[in-house]
C-alpha atoms as a PDB file:
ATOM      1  CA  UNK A   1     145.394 -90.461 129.148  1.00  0.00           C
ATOM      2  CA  UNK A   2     141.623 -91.233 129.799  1.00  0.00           C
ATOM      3  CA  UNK A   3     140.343 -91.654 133.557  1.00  0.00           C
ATOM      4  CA  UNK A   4     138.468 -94.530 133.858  1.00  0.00           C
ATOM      5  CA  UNK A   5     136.114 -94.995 136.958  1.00  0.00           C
ATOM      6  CA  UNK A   6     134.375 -98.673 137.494  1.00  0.00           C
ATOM      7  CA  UNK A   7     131.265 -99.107 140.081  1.00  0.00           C
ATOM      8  CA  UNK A   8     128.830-101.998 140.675  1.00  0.00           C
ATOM      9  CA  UNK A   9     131.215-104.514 141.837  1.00  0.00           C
ATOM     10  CA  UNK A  10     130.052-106.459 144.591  1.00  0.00           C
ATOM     11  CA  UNK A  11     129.174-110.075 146.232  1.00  0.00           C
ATOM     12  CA  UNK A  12     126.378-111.954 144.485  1.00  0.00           C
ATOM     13  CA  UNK A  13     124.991-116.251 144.980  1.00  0.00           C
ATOM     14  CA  UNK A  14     125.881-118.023 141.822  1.00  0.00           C
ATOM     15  CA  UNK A  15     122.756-117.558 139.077  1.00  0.00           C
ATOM     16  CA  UNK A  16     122.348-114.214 140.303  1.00  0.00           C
ATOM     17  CA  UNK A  17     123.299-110.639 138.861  1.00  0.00           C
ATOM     18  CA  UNK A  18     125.259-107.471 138.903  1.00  0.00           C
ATOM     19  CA  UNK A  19     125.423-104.416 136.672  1.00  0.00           C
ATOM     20  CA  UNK A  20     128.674-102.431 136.377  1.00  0.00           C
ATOM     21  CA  UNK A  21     129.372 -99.369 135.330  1.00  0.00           C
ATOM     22  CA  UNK A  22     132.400 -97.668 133.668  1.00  0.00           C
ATOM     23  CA  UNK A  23     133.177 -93.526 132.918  1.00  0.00           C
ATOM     24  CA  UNK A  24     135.471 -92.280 130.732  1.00  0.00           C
ATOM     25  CA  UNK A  25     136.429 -88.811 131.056  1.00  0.00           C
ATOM     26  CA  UNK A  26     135.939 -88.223 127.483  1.00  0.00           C
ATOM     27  CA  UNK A  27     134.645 -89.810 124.608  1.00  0.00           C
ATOM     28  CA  UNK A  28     136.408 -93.019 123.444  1.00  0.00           C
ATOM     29  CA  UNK A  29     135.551 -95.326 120.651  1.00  0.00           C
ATOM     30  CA  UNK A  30     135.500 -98.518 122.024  1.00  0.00           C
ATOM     31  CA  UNK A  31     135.048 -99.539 125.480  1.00  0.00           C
ATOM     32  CA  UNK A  32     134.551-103.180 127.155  1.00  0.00           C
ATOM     33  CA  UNK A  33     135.410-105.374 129.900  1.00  0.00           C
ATOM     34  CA  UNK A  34     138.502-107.736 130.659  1.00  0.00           C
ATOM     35  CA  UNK A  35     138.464-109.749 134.074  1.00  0.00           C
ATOM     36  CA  UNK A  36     141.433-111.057 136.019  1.00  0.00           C
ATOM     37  CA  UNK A  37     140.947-114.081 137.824  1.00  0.00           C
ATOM     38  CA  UNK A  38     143.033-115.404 140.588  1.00  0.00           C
ATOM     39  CA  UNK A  39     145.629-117.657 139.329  1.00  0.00           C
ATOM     40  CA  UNK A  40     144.607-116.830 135.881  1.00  0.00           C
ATOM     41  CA  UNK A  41     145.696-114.496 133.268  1.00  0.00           C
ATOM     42  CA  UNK A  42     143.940-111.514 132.259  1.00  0.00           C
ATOM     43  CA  UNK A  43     140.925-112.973 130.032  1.00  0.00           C
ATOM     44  CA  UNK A  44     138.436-110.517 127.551  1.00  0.00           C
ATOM     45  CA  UNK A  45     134.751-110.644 128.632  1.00  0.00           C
ATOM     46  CA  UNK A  46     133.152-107.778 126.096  1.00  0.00           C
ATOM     47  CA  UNK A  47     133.577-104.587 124.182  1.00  0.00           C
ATOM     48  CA  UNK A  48     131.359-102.226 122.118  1.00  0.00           C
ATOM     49  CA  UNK A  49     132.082 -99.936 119.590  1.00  0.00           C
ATOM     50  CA  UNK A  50     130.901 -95.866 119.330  1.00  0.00           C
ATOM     51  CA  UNK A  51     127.827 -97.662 117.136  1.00  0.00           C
ATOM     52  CA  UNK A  52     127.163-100.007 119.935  1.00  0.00           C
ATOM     53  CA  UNK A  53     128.625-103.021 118.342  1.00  0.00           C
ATOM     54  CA  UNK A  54     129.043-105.267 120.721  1.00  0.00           C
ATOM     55  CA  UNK A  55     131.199-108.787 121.106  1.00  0.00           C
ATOM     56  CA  UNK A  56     131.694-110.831 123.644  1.00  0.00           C
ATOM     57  CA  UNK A  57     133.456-113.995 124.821  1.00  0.00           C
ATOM     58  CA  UNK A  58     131.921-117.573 124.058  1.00  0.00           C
ATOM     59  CA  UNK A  59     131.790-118.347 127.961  1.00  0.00           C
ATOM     60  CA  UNK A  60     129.190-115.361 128.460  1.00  0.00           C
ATOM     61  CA  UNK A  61     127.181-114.945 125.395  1.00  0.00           C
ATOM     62  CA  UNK A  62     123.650-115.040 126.472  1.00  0.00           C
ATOM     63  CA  UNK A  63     124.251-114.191 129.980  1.00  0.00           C
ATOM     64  CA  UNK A  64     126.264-110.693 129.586  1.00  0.00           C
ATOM     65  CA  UNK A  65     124.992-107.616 128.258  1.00  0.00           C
ATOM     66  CA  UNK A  66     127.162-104.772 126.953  1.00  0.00           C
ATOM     67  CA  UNK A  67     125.560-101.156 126.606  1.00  0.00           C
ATOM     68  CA  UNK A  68     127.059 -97.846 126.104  1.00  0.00           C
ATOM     69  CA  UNK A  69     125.435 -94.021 126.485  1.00  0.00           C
ATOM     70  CA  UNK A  70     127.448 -91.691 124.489  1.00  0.00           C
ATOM     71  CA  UNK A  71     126.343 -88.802 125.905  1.00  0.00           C
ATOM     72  CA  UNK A  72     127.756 -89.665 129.214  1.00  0.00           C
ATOM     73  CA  UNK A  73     130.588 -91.418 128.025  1.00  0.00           C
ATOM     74  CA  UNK A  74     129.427 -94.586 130.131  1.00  0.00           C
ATOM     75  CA  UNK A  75     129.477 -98.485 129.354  1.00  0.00           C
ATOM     76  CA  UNK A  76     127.219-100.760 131.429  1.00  0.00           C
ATOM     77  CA  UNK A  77     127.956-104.362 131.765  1.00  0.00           C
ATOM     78  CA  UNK A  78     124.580-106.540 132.497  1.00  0.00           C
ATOM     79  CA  UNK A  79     125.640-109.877 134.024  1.00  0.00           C
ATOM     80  CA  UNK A  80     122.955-112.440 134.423  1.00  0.00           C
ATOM     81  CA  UNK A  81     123.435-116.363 135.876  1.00  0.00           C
ATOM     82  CA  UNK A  82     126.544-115.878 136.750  1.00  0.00           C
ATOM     83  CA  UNK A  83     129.026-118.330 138.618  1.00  0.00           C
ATOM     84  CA  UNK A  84     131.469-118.957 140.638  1.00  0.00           C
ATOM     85  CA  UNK A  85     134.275-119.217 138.317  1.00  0.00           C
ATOM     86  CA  UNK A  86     133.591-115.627 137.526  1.00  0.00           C
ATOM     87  CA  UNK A  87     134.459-114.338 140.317  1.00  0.00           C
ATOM     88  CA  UNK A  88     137.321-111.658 139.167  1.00  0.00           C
ATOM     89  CA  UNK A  89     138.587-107.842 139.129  1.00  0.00           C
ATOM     90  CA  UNK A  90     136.384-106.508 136.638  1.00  0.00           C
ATOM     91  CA  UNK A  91     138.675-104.215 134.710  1.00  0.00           C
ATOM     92  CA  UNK A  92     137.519-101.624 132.483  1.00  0.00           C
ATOM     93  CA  UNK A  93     138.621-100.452 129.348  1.00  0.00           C
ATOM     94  CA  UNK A  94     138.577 -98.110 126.325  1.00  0.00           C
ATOM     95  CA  UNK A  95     140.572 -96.848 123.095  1.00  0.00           C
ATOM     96  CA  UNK A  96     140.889 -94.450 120.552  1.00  0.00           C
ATOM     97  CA  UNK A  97     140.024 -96.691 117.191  1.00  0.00           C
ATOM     98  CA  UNK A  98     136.486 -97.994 116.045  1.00  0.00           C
ATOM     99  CA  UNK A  99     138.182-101.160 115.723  1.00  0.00           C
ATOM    100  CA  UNK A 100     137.149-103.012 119.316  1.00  0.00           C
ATOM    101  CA  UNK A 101     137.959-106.768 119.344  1.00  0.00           C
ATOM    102  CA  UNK A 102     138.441-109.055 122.207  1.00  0.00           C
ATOM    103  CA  UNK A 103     142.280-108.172 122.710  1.00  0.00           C
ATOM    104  CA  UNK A 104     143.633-106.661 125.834  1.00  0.00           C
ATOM    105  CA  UNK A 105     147.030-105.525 123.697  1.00  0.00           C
ATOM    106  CA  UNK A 106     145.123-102.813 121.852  1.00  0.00           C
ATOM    107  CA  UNK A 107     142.994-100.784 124.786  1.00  0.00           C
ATOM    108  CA  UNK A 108     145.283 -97.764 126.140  1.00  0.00           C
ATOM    109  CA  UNK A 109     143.249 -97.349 128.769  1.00  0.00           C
ATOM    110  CA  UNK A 110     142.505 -99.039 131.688  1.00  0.00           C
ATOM    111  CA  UNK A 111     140.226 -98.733 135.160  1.00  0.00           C
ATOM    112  CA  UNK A 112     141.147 -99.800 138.505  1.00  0.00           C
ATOM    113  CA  UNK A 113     138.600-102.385 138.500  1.00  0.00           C
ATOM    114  CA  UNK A 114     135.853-103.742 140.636  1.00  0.00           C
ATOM    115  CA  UNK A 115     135.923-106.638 142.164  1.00  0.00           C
ATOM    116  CA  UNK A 116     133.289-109.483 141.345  1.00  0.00           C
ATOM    117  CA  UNK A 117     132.672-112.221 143.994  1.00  0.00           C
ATOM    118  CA  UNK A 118     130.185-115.564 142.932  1.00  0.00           C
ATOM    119  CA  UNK A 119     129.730-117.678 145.825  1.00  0.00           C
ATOM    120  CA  UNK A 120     127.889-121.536 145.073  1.00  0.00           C
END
């Protein structure tokens, strides 16, 4: 198992922006970002791989920027313009396998989360 601890969260106007941050105890592969929304399913914002390959989802390409520093075992999660719909539990996540696509069903390992809030 791999301790994940999320910070950043927080309460932001809609076009504003927040940075989170996610720890792994160790070093995983891939890492990224899934957010629950209320009355929603779980949906996949971003990953990025140990060579910083990143991918995100259509809705936040352009606005969302995934980074990772593997020599603290931390992924940061840039989030410019964002909206009201967005506002979610940010959960982290992270996995033993270079390959890191957009699908919750493959990360072992996931954070508490951090909770988002957009108001218009």
């Amino acid at each position: 198992q791999v301790q994940l601890v999320e910070s950043g969260g927080g309460s932001v106007q809609a076009g504003g922006s927040l940075r989170l941050s996610c720890t792994a105890a160790r070093d995983t592969e891939c890492m990224g970002w899934f957010r629950q929304i209320p009355g929603k399913g779980r949906e996949a914002v971003t990953t990025i791989d140990h060579f910083g390959t990143p991918r995100y989802a259509d809705s936040v390409k352009g606005r969302f920027t995934i980074s990772k520093d593997n020599g603290n075992n931390t992924a940061y999660l840039h989030m410019n313009s964002l909206r009201p719909e967005e506002t979610a539990m940010y959960l982290c996540v992270a996995k033993d396998s270079y390959y890191c696509p957009l699908v919750a069903a493959g990360f072992s390992y996931w954070g508490q989360g951090t909770q988002v809030t957009v108001s218009s």
